[in-house]
PDB file of N, CA and C in Angstrom:
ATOM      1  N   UNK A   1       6.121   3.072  17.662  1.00  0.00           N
ATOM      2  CA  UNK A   1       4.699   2.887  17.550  1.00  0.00           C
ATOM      3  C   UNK A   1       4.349   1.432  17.314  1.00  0.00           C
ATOM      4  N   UNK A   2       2.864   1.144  17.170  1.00  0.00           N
ATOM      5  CA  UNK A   2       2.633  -0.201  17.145  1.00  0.00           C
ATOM      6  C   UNK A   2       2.319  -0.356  15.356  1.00  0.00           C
ATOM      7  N   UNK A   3       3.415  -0.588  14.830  1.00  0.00           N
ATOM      8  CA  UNK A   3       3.428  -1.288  13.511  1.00  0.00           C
ATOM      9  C   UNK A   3       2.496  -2.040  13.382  1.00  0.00           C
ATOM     10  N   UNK A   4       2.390  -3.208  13.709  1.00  0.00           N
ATOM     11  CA  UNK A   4       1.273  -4.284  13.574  1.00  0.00           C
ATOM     12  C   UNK A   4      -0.052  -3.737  14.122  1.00  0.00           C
ATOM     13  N   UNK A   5      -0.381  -2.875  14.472  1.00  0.00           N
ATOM     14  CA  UNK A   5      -1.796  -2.383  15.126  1.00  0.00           C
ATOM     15  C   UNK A   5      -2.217  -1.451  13.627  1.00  0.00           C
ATOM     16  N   UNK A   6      -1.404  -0.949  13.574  1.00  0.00           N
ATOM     17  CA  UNK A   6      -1.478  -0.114  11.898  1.00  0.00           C
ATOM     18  C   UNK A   6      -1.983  -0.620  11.319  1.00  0.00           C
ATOM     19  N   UNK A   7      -0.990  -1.834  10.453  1.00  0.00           N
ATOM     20  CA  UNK A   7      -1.264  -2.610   9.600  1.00  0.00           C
ATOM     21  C   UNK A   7      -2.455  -3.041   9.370  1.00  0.00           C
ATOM     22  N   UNK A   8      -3.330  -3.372  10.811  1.00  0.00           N
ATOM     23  CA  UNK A   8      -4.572  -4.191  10.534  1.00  0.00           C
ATOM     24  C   UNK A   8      -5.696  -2.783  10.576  1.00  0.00           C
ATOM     25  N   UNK A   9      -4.926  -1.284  11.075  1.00  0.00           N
ATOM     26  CA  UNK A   9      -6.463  -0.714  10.872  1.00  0.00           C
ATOM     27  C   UNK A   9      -5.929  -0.382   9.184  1.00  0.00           C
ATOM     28  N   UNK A  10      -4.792  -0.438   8.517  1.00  0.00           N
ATOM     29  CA  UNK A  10      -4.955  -0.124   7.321  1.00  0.00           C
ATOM     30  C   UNK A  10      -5.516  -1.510   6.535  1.00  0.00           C
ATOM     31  N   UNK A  11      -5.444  -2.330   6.936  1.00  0.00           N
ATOM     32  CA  UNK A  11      -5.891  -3.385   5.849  1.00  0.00           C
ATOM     33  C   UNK A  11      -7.810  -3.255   6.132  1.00  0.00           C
ATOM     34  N   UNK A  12      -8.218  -2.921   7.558  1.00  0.00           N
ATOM     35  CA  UNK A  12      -9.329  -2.656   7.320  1.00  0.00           C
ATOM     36  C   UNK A  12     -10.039  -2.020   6.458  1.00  0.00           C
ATOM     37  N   UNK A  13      -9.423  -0.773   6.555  1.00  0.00           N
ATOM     38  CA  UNK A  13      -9.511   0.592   5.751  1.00  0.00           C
ATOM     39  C   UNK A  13      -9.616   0.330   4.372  1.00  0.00           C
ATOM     40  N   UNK A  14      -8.731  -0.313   4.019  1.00  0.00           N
ATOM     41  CA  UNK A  14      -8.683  -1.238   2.626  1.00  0.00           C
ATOM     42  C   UNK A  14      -9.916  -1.765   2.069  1.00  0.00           C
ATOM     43  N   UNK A  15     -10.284  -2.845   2.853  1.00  0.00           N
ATOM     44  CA  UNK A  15     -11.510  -3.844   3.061  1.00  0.00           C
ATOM     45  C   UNK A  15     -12.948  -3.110   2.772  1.00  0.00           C
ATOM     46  N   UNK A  16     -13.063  -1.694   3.651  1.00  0.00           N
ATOM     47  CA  UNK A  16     -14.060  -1.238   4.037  1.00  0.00           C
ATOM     48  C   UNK A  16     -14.067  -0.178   2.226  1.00  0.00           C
ATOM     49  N   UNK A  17     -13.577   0.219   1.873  1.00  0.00           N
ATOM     50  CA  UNK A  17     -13.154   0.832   0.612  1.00  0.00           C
ATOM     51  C   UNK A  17     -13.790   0.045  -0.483  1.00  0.00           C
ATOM     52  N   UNK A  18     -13.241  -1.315  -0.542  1.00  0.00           N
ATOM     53  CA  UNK A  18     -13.291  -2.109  -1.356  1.00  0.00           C
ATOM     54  C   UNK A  18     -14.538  -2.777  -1.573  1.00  0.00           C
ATOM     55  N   UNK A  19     -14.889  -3.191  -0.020  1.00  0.00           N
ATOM     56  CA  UNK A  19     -16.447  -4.153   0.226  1.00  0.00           C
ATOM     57  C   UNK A  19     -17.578  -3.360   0.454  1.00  0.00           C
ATOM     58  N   UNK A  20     -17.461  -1.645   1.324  1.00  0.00           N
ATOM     59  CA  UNK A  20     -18.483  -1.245   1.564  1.00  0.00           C
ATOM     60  C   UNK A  20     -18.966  -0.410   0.426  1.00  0.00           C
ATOM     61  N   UNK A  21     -18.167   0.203  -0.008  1.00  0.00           N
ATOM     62  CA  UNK A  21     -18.093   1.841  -0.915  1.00  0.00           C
ATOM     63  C   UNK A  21     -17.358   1.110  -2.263  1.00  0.00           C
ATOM     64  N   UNK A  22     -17.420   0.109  -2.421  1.00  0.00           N
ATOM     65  CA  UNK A  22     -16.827  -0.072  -4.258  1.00  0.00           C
ATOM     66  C   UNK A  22     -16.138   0.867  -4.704  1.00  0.00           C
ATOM     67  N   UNK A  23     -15.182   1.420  -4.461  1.00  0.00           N
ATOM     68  CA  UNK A  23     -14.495   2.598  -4.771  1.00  0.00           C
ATOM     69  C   UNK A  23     -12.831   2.282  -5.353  1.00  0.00           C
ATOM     70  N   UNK A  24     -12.438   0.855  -4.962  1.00  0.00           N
ATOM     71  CA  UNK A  24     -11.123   0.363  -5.409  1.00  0.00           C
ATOM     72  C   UNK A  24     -11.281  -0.337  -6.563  1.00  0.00           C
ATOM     73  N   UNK A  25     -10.262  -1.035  -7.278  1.00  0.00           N
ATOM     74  CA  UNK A  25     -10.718  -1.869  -8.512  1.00  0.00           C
ATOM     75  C   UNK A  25      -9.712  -3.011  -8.629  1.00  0.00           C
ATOM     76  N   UNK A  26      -9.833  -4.268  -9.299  1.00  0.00           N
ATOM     77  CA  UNK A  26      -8.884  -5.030  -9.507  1.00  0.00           C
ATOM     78  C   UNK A  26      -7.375  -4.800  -9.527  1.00  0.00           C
ATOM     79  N   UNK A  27      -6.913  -3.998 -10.386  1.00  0.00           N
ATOM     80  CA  UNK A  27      -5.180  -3.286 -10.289  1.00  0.00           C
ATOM     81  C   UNK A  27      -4.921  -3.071  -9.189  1.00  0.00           C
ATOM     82  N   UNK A  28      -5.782  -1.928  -8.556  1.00  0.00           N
ATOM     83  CA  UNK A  28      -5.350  -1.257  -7.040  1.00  0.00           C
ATOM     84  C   UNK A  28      -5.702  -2.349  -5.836  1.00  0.00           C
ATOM     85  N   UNK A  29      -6.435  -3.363  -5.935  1.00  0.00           N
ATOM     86  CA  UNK A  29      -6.875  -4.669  -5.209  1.00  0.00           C
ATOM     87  C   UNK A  29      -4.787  -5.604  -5.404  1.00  0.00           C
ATOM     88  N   UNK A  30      -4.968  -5.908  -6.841  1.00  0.00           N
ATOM     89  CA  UNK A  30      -4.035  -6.504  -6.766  1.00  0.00           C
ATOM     90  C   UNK A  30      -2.817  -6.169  -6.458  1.00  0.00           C
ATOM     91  N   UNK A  31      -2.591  -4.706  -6.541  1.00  0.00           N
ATOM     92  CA  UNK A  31      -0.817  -4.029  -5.630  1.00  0.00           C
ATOM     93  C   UNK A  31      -0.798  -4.198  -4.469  1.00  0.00           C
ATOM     94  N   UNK A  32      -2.365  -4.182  -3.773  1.00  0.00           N
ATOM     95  CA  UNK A  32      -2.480  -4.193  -2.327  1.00  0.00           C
ATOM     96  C   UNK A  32      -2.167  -5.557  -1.648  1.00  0.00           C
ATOM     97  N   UNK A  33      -2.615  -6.689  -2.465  1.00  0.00           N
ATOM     98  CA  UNK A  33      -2.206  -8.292  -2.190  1.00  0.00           C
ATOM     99  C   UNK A  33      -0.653  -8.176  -2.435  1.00  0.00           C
ATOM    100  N   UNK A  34      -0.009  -8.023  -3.483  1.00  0.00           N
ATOM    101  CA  UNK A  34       1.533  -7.792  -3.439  1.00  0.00           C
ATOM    102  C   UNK A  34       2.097  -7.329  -2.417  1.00  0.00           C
ATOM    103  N   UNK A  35       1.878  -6.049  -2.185  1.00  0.00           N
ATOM    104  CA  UNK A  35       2.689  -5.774  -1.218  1.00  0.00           C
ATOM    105  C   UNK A  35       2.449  -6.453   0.184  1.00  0.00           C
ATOM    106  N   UNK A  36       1.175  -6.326   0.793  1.00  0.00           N
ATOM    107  CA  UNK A  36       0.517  -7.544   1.429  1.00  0.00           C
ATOM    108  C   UNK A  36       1.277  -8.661   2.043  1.00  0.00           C
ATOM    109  N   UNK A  37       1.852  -9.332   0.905  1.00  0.00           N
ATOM    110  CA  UNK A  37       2.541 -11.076   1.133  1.00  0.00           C
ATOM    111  C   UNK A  37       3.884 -10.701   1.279  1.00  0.00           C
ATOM    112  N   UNK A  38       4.144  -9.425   1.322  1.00  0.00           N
ATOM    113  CA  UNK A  38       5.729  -9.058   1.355  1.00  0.00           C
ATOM    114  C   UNK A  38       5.688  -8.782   2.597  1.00  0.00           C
ATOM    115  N   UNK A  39       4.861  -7.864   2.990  1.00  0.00           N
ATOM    116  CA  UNK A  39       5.174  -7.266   4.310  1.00  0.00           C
ATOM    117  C   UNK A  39       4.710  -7.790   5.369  1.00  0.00           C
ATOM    118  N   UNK A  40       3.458  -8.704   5.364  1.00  0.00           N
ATOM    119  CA  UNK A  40       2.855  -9.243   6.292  1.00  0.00           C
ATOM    120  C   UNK A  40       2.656  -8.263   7.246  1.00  0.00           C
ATOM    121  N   UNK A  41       3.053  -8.846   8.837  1.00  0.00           N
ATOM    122  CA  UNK A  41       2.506  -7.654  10.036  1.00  0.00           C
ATOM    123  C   UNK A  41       3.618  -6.721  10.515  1.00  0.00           C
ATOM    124  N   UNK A  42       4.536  -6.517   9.588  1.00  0.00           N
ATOM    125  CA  UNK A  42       5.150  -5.246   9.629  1.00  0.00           C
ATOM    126  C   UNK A  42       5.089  -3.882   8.964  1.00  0.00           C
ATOM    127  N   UNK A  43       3.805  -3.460   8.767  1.00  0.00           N
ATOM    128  CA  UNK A  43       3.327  -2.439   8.297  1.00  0.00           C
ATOM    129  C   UNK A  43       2.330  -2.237   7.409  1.00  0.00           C
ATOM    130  N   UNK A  44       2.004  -1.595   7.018  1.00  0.00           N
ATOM    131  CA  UNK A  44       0.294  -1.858   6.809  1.00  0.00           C
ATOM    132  C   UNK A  44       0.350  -1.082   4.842  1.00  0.00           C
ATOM    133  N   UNK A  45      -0.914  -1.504   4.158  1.00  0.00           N
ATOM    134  CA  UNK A  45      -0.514  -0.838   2.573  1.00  0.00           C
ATOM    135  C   UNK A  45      -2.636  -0.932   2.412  1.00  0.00           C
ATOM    136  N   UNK A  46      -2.677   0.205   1.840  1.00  0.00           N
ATOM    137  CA  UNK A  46      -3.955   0.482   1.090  1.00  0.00           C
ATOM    138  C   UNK A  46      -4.272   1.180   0.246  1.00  0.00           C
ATOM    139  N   UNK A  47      -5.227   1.405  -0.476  1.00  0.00           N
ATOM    140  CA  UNK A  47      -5.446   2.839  -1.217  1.00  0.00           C
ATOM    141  C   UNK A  47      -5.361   4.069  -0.617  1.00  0.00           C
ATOM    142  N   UNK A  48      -4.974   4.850  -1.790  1.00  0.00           N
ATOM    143  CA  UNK A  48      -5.095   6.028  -1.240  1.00  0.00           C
ATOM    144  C   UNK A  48      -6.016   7.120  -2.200  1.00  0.00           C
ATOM    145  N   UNK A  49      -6.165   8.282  -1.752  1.00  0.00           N
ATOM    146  CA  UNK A  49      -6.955   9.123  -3.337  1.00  0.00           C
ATOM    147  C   UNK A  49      -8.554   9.015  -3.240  1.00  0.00           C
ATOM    148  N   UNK A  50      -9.149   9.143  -3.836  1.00  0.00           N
ATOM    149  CA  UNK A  50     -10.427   9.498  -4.529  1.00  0.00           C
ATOM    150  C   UNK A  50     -11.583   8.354  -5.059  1.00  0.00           C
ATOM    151  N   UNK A  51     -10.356   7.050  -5.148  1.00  0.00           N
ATOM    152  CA  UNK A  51     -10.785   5.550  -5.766  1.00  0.00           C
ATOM    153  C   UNK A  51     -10.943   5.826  -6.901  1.00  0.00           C
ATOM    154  N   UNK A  52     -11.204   4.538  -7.712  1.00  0.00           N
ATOM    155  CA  UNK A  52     -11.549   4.153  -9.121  1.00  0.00           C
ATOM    156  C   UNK A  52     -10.398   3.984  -9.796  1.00  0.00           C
ATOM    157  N   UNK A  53      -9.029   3.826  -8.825  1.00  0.00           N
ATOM    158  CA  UNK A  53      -7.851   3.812  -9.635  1.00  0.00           C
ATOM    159  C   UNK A  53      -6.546   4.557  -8.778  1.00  0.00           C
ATOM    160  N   UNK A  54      -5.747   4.762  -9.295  1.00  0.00           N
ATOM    161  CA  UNK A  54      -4.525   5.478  -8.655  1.00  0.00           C
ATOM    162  C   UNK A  54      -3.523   5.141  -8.117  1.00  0.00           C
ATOM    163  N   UNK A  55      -3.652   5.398  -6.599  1.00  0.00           N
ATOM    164  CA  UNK A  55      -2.168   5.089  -5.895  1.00  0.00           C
ATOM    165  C   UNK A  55      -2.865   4.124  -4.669  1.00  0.00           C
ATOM    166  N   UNK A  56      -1.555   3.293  -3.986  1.00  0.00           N
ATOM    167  CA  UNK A  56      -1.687   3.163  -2.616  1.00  0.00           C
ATOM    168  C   UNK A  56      -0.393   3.634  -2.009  1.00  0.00           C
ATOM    169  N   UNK A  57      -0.898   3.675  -0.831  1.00  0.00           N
ATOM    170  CA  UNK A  57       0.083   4.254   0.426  1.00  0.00           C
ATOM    171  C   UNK A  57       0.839   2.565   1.331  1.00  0.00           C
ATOM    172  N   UNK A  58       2.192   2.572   1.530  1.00  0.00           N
ATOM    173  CA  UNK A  58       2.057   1.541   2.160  1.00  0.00           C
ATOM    174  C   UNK A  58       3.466   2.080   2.975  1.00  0.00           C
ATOM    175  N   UNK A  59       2.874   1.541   4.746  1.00  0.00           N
ATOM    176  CA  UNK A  59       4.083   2.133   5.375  1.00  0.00           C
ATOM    177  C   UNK A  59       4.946   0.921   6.288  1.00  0.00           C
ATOM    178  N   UNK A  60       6.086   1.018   5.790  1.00  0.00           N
ATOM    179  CA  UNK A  60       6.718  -0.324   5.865  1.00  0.00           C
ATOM    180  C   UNK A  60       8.372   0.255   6.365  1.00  0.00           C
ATOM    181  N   UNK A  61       8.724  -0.844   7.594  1.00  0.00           N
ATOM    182  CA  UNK A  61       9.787  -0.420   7.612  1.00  0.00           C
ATOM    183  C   UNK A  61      11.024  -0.226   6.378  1.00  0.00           C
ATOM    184  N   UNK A  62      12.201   0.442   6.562  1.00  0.00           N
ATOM    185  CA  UNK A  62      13.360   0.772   5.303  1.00  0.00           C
ATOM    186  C   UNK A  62      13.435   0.035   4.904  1.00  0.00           C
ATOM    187  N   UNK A  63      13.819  -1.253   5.540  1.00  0.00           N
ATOM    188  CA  UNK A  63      14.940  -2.407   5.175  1.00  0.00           C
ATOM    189  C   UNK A  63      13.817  -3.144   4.269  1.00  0.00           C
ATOM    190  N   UNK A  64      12.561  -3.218   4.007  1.00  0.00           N
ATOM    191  CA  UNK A  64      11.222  -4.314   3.295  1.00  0.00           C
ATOM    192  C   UNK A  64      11.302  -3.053   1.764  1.00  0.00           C
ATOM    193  N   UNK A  65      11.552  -2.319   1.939  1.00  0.00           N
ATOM    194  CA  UNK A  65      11.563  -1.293   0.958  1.00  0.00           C
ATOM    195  C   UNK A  65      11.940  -2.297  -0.602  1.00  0.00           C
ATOM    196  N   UNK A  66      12.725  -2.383  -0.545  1.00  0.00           N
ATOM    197  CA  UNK A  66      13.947  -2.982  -1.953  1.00  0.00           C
ATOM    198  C   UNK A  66      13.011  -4.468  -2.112  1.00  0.00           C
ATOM    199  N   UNK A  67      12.524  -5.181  -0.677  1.00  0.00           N
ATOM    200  CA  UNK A  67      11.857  -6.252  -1.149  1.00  0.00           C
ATOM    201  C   UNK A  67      10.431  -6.450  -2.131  1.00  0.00           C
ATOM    202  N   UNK A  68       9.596  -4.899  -1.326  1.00  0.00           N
ATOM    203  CA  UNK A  68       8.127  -4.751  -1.975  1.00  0.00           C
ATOM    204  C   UNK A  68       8.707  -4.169  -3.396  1.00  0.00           C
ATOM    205  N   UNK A  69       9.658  -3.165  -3.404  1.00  0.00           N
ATOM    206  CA  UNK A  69       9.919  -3.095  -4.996  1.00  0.00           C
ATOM    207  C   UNK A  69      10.389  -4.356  -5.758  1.00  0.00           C
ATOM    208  N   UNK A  70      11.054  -4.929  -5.332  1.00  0.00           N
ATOM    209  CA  UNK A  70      11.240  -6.339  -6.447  1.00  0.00           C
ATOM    210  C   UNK A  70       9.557  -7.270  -6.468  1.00  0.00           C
ATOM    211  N   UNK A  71       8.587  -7.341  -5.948  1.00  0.00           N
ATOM    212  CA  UNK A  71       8.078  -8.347  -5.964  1.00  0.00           C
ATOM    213  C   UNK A  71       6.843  -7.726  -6.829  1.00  0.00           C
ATOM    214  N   UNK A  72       6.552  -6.412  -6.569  1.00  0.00           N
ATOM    215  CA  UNK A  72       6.094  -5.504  -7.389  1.00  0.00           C
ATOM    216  C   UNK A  72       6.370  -5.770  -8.530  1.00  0.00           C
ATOM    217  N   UNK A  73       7.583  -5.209  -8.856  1.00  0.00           N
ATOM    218  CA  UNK A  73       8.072  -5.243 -10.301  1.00  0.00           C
ATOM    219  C   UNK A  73       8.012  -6.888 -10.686  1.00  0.00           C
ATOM    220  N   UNK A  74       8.407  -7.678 -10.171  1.00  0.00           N
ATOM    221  CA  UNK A  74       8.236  -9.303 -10.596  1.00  0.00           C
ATOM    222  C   UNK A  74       6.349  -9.546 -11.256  1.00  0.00           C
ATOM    223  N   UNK A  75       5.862  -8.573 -10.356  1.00  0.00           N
ATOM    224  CA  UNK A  75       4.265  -9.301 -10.282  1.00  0.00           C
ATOM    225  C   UNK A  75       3.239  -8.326 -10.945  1.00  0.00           C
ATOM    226  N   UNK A  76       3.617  -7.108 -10.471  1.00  0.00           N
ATOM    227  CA  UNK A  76       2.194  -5.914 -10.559  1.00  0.00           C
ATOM    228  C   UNK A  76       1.834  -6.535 -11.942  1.00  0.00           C
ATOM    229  N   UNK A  77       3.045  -5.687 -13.399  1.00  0.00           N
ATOM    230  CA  UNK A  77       2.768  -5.863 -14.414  1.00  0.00           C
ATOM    231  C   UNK A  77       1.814  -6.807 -14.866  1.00  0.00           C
ATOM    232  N   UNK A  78       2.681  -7.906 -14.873  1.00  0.00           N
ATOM    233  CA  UNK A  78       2.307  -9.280 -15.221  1.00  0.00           C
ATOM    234  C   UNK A  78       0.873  -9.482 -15.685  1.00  0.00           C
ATOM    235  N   UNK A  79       0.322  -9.333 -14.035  1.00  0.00           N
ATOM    236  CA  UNK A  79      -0.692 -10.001 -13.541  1.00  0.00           C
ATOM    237  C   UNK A  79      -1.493  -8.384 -14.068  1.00  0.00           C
ATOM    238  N   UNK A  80      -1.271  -7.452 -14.394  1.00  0.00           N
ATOM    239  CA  UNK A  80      -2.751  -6.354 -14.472  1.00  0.00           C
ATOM    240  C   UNK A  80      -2.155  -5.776 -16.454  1.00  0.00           C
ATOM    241  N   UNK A  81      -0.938  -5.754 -16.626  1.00  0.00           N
ATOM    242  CA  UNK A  81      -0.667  -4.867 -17.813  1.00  0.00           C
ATOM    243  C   UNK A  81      -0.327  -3.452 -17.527  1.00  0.00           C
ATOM    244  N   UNK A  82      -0.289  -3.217 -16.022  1.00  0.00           N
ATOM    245  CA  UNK A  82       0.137  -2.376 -16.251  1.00  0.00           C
ATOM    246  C   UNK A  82       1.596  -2.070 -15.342  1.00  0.00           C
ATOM    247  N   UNK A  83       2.535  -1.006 -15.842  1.00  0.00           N
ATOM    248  CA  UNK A  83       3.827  -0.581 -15.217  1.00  0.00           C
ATOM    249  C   UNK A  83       4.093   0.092 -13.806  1.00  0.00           C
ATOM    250  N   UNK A  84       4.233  -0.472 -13.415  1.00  0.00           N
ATOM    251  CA  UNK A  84       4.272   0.045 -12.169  1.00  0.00           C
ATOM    252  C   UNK A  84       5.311   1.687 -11.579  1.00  0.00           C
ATOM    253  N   UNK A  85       4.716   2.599 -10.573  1.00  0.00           N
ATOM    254  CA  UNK A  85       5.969   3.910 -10.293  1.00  0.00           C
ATOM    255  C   UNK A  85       6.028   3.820  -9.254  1.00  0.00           C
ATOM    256  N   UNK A  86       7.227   3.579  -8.560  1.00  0.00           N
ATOM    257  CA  UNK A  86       7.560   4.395  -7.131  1.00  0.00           C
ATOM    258  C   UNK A  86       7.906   5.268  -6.877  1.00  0.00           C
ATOM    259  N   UNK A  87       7.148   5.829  -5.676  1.00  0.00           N
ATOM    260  CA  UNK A  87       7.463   7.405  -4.895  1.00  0.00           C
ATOM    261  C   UNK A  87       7.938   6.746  -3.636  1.00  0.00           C
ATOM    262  N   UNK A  88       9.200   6.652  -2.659  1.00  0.00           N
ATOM    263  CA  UNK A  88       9.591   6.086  -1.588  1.00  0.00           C
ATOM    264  C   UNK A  88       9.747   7.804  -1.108  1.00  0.00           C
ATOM    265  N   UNK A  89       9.392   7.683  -0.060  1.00  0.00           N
ATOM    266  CA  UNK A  89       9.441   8.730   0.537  1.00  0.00           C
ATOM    267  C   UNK A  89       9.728   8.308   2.253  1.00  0.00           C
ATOM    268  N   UNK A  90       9.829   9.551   3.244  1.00  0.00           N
ATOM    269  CA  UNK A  90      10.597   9.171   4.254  1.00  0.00           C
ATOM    270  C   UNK A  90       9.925   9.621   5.269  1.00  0.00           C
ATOM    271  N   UNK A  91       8.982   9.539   6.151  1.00  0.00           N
ATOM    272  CA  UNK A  91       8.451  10.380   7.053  1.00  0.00           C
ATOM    273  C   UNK A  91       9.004  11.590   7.880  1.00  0.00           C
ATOM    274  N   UNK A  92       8.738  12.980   8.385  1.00  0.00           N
ATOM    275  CA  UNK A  92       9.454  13.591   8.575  1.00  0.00           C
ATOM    276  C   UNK A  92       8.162  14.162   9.758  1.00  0.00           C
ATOM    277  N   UNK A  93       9.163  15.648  10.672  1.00  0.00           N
ATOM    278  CA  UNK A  93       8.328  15.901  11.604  1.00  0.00           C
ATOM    279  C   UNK A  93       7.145  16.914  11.256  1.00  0.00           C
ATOM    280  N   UNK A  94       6.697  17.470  10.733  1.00  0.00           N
ATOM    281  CA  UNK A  94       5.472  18.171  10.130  1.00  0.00           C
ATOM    282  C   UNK A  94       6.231  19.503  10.127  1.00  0.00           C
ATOM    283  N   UNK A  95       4.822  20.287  10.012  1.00  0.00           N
ATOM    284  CA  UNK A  95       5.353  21.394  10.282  1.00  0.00           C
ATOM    285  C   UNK A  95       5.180  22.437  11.879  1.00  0.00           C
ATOM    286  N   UNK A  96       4.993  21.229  12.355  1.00  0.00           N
ATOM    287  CA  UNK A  96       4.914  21.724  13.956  1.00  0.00           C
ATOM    288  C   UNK A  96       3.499  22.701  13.993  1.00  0.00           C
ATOM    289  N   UNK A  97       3.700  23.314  15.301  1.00  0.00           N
ATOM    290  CA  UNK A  97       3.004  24.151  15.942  1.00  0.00           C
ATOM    291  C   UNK A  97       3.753  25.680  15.939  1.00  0.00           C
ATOM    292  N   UNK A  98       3.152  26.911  15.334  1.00  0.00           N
ATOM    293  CA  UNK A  98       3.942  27.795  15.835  1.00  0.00           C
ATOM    294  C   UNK A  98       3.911  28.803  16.806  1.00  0.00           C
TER     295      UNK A  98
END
């Protein structure tokens, strides 16, 4: 698929969350810049959920995996107070059609 075509409708998606609908917040702003400068245009990272807090989704090839967790852990804290959790998970084929 087109990785880099992703990326930019998820960083939109992001944008439009953030600038149109105020629904993201500084913490979840700032994981999204982290991972962001890690991954650049190989895969795309935004909120995910309900807003006002929570999770983001970010889909990045394997091998950037170990990198967005170190830079995370180097930075999230730091910079917000708070601890950061990973869920790495693996894409799989659904549950089809039956």
């Amino acid at each position: 698929g087109d990785l880099k075509r992703m990326g930019e409708l998820m960083a939109e998606s992001h944008a439009s969350m953030r600038d149109d609908f105020e629904i993201t917040v500084p913490q979840i702003d700032t994981l999204v810049e982290i991972v962001k400068a890690v991954i650049g245009d190989k895969g795309g990272v935004r909120m995910t959920g309900g807003g006002f807090g929570g999770c983001i989704v970010a889909l990045i090839p394997e091998e950037l995996v170990p990198a967005v967790q170190q830079a995370v852990a180097e930075q999230y804290e730091a910079k917000t107070g708070i601890k950061e959790t990973f869920y790495v998970c693996k894409p799989s084929q659904g549950a089809g059609q039956c």
